[in-house]
C-alpha atoms as a PDB file:
ATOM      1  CA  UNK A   1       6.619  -8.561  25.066  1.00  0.00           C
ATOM      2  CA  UNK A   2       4.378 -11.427  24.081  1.00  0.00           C
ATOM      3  CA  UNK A   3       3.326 -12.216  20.730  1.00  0.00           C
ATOM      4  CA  UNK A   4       0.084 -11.465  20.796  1.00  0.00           C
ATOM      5  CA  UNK A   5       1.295  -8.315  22.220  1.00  0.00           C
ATOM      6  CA  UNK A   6       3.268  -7.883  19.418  1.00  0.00           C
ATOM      7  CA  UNK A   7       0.587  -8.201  17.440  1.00  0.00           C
ATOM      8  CA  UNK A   8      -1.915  -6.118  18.300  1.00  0.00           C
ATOM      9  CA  UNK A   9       0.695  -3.050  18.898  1.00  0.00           C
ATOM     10  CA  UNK A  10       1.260  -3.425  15.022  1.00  0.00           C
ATOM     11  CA  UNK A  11      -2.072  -3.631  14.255  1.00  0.00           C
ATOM     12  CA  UNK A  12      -2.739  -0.340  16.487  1.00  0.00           C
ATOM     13  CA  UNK A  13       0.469   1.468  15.172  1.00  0.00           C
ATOM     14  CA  UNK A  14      -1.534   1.644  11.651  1.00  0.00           C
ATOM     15  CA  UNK A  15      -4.200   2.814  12.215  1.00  0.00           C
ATOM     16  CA  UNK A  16      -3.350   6.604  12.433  1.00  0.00           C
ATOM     17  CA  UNK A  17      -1.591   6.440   9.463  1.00  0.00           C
ATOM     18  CA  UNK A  18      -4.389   5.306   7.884  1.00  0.00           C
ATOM     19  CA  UNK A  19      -6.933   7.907   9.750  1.00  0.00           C
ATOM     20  CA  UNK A  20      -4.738  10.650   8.784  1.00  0.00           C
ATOM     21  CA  UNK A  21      -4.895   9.561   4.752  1.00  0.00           C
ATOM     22  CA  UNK A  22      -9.244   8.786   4.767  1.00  0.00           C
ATOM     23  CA  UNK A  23     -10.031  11.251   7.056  1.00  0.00           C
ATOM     24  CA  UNK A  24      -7.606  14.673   6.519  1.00  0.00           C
ATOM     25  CA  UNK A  25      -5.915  13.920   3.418  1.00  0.00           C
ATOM     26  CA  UNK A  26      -5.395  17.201   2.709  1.00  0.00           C
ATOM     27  CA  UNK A  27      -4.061  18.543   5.980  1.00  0.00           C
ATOM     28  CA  UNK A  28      -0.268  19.671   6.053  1.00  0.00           C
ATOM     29  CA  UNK A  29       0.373  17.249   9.160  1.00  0.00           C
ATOM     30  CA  UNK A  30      -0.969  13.974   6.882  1.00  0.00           C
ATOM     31  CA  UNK A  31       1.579  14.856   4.457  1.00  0.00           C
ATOM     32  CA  UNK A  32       4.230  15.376   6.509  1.00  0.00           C
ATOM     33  CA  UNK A  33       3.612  12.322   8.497  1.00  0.00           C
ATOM     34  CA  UNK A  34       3.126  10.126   5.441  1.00  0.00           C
ATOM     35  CA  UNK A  35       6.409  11.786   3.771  1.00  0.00           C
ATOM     36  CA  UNK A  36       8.244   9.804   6.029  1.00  0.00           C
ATOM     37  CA  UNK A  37       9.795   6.087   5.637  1.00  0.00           C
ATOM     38  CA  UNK A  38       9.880   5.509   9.380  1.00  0.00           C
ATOM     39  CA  UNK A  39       6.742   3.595   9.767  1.00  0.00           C
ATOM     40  CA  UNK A  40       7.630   1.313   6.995  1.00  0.00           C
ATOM     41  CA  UNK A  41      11.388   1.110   8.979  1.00  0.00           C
ATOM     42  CA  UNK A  42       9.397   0.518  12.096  1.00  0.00           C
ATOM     43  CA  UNK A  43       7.097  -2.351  10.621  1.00  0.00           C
ATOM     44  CA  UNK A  44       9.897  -3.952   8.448  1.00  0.00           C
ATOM     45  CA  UNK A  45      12.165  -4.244  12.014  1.00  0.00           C
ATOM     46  CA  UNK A  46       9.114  -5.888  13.406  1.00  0.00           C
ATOM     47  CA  UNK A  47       8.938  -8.231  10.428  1.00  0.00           C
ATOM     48  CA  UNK A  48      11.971  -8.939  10.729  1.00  0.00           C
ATOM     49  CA  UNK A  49      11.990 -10.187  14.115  1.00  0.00           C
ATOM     50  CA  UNK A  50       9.141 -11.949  13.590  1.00  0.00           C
ATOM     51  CA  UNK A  51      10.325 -13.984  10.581  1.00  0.00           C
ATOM     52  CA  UNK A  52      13.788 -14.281  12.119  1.00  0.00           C
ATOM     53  CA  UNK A  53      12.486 -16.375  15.368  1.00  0.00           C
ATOM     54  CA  UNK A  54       9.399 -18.159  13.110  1.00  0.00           C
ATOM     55  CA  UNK A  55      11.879 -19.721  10.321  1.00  0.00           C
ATOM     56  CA  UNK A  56      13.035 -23.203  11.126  1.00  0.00           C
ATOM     57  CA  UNK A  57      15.172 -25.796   8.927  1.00  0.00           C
ATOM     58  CA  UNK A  58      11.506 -27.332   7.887  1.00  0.00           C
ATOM     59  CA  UNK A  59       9.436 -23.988   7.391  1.00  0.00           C
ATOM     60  CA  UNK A  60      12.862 -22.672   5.497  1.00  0.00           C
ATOM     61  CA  UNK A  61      12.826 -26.367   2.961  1.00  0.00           C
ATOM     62  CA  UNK A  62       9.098 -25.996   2.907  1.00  0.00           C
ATOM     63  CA  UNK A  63       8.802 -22.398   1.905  1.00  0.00           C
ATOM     64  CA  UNK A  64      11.449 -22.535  -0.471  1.00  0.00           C
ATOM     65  CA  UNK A  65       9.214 -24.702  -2.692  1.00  0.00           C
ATOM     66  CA  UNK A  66       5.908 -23.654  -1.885  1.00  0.00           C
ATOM     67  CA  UNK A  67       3.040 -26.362  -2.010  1.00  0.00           C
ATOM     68  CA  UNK A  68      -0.572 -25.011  -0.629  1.00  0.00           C
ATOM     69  CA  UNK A  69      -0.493 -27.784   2.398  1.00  0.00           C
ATOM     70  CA  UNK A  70       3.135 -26.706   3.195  1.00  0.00           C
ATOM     71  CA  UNK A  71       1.691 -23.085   3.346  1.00  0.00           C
ATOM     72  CA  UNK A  72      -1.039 -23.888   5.391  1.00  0.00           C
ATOM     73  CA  UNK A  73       0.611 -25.946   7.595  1.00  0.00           C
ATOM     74  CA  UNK A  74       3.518 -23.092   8.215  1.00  0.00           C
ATOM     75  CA  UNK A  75       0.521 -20.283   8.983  1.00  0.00           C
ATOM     76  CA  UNK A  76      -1.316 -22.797  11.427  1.00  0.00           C
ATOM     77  CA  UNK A  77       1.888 -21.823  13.802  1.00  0.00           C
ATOM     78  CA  UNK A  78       1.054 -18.639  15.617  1.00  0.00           C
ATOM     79  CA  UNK A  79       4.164 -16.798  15.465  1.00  0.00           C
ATOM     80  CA  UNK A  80       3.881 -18.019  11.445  1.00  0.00           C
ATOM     81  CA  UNK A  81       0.261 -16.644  11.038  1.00  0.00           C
ATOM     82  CA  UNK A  82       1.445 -13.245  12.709  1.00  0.00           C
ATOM     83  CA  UNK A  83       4.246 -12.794  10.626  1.00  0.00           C
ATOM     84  CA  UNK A  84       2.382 -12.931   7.908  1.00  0.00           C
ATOM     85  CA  UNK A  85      -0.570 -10.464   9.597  1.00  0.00           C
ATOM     86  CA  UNK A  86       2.893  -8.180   9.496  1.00  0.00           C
ATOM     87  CA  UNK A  87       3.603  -8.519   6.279  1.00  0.00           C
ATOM     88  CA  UNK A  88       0.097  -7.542   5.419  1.00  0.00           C
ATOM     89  CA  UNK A  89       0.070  -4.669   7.425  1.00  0.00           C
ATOM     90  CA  UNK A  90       3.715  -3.445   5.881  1.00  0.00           C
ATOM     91  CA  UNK A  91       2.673  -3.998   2.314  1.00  0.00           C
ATOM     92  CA  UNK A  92      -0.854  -2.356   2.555  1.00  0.00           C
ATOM     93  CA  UNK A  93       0.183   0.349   3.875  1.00  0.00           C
ATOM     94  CA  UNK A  94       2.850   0.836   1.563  1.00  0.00           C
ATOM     95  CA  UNK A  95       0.549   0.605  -1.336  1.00  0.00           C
ATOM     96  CA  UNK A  96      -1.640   2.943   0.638  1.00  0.00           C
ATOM     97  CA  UNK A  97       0.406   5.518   0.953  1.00  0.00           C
ATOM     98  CA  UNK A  98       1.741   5.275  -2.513  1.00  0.00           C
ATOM     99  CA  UNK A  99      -2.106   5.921  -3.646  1.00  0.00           C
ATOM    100  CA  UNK A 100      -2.075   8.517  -1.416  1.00  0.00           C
ATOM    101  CA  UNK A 101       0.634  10.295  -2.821  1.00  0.00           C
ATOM    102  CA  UNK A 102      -0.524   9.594  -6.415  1.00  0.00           C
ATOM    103  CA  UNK A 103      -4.076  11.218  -5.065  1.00  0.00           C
ATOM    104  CA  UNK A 104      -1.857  14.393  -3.688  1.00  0.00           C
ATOM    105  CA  UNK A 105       0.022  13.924  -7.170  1.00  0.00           C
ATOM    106  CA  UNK A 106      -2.783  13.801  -9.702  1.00  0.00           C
ATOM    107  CA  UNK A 107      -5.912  15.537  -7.947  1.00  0.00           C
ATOM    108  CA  UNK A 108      -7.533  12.013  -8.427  1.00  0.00           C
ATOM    109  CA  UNK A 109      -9.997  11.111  -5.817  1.00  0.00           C
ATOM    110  CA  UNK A 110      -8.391   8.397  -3.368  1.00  0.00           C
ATOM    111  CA  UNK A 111     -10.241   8.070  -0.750  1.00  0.00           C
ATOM    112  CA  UNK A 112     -12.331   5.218  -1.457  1.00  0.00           C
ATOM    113  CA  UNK A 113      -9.058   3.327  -2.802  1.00  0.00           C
ATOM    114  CA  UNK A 114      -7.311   3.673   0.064  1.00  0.00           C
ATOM    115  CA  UNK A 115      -9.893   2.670   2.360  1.00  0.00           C
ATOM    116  CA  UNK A 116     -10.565  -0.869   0.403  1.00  0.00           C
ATOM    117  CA  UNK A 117      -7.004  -0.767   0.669  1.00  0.00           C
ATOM    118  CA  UNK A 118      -6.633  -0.757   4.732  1.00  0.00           C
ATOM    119  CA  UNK A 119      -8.945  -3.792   4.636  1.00  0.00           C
ATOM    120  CA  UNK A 120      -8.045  -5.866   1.158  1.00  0.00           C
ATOM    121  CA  UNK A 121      -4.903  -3.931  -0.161  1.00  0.00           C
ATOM    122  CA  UNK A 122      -4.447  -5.619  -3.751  1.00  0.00           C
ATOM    123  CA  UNK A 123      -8.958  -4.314  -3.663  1.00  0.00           C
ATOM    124  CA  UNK A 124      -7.412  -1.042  -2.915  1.00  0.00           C
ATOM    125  CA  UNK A 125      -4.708  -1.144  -5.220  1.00  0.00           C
ATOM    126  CA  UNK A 126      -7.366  -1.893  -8.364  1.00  0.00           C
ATOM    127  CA  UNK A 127      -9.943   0.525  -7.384  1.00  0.00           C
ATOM    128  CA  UNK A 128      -7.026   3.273  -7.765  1.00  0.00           C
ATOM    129  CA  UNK A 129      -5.880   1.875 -11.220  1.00  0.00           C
ATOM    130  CA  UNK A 130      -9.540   1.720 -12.348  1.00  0.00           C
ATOM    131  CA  UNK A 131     -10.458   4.933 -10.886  1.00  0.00           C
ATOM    132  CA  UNK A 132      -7.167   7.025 -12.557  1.00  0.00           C
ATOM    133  CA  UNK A 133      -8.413   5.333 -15.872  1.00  0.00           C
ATOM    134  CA  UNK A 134     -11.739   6.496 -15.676  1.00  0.00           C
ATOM    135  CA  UNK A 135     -10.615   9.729 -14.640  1.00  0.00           C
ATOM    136  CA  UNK A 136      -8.028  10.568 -17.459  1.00  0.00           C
ATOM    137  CA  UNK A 137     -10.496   8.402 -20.219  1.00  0.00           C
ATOM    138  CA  UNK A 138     -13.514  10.582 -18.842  1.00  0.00           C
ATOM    139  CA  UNK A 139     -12.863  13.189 -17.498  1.00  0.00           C
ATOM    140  CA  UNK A 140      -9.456  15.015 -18.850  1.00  0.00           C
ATOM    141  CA  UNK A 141      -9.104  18.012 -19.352  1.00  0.00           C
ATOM    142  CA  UNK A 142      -7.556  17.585 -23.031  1.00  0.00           C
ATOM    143  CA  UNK A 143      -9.028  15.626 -25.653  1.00  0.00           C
ATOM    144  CA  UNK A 144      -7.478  14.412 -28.681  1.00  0.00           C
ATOM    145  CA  UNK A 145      -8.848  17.227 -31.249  1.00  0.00           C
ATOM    146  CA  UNK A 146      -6.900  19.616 -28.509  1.00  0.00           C
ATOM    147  CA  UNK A 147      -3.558  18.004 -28.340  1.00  0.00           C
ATOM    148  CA  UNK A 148      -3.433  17.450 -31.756  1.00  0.00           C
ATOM    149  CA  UNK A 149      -4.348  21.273 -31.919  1.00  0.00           C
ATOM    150  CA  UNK A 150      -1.070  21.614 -29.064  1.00  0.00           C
ATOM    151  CA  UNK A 151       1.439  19.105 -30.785  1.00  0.00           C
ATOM    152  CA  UNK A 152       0.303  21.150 -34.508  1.00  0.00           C
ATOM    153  CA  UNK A 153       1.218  24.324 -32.462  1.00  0.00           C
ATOM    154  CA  UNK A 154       4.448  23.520 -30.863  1.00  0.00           C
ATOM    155  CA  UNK A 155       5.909  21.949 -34.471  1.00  0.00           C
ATOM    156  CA  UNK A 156       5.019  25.128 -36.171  1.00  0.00           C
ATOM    157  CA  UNK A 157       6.552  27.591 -33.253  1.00  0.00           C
ATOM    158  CA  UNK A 158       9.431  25.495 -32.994  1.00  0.00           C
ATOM    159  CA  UNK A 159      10.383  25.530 -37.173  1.00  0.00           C
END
């Protein structure tokens, strides 16, 4: 397989992954499908063999102190810049389906956040924190008067 082949398989593999959590979140088959680590095993193997045949002495001495016109440089290579596209696509969709779960967890609304996430993933990532802070700040289901009222209740039936 060629690179670019390589590429663009990893860049299709996602997608249903991604269809299944925006589209039928709910459905029994998108969480049994994103219950599993396989995709991430899949992706990380790919990574792997990616970074594996990118790294050379120089990109290794270069990366290990980082300078932004070392960076650049190193992504300028193809099979550099494509790693990287990898990593991307490994690490958003990680963080997707972690919102995703959090969504299944909490009864929060994820949708949104996990679509900013398939296209800007730390985007995704924010909109999920901000949106489970509204959510518990405006719009729990217990204030403070009632678990006051719930902690008062629990000291007094426990004494």
């Amino acid at each position: 397989m060629t690179l670019a082949q390589l590429f663009d398989g990893a860049n299709l593999f996602v997608l249903p992954f991604w269809a299944l959590m925006i589209l039928l979140p709910n459905w029994s088959v998108t969480r049994r499908v994103m219950s599993s680590l396989l995709p991430f095993v899949a992706l990380a193997a790919l990574y792997l063999y990616l970074f594996v045949s990118t790294i050379t002495p120089e990109s290794a001495q270069a990366l290990s102190n980082p300078q932004l016109a070392d960076i650049a440089q190193f992504f300028a290579v193809e099979s550099a810049a494509a790693t990287g596209w990898v990593h991307f696509l490994v690490m958003d969709l990680f963080v997707g389906r972690w919102i995703y779960w959090e969504g299944q967890r909490t009864g929060i609304w994820t949708i949104h956040s996990i679509a900013l996430c398939l296209f800007a993933g730390p985007l995704g990532l924010l909109s999920h924190i901000l949106t489970n802070w509204i959510t518990q700040t405006w719009f729990s289901s217990s204030t403070p008067a009632t678990e006051t009222a719930e902690a008062s209740s629990k000291v007094s039936s426990e004494a």
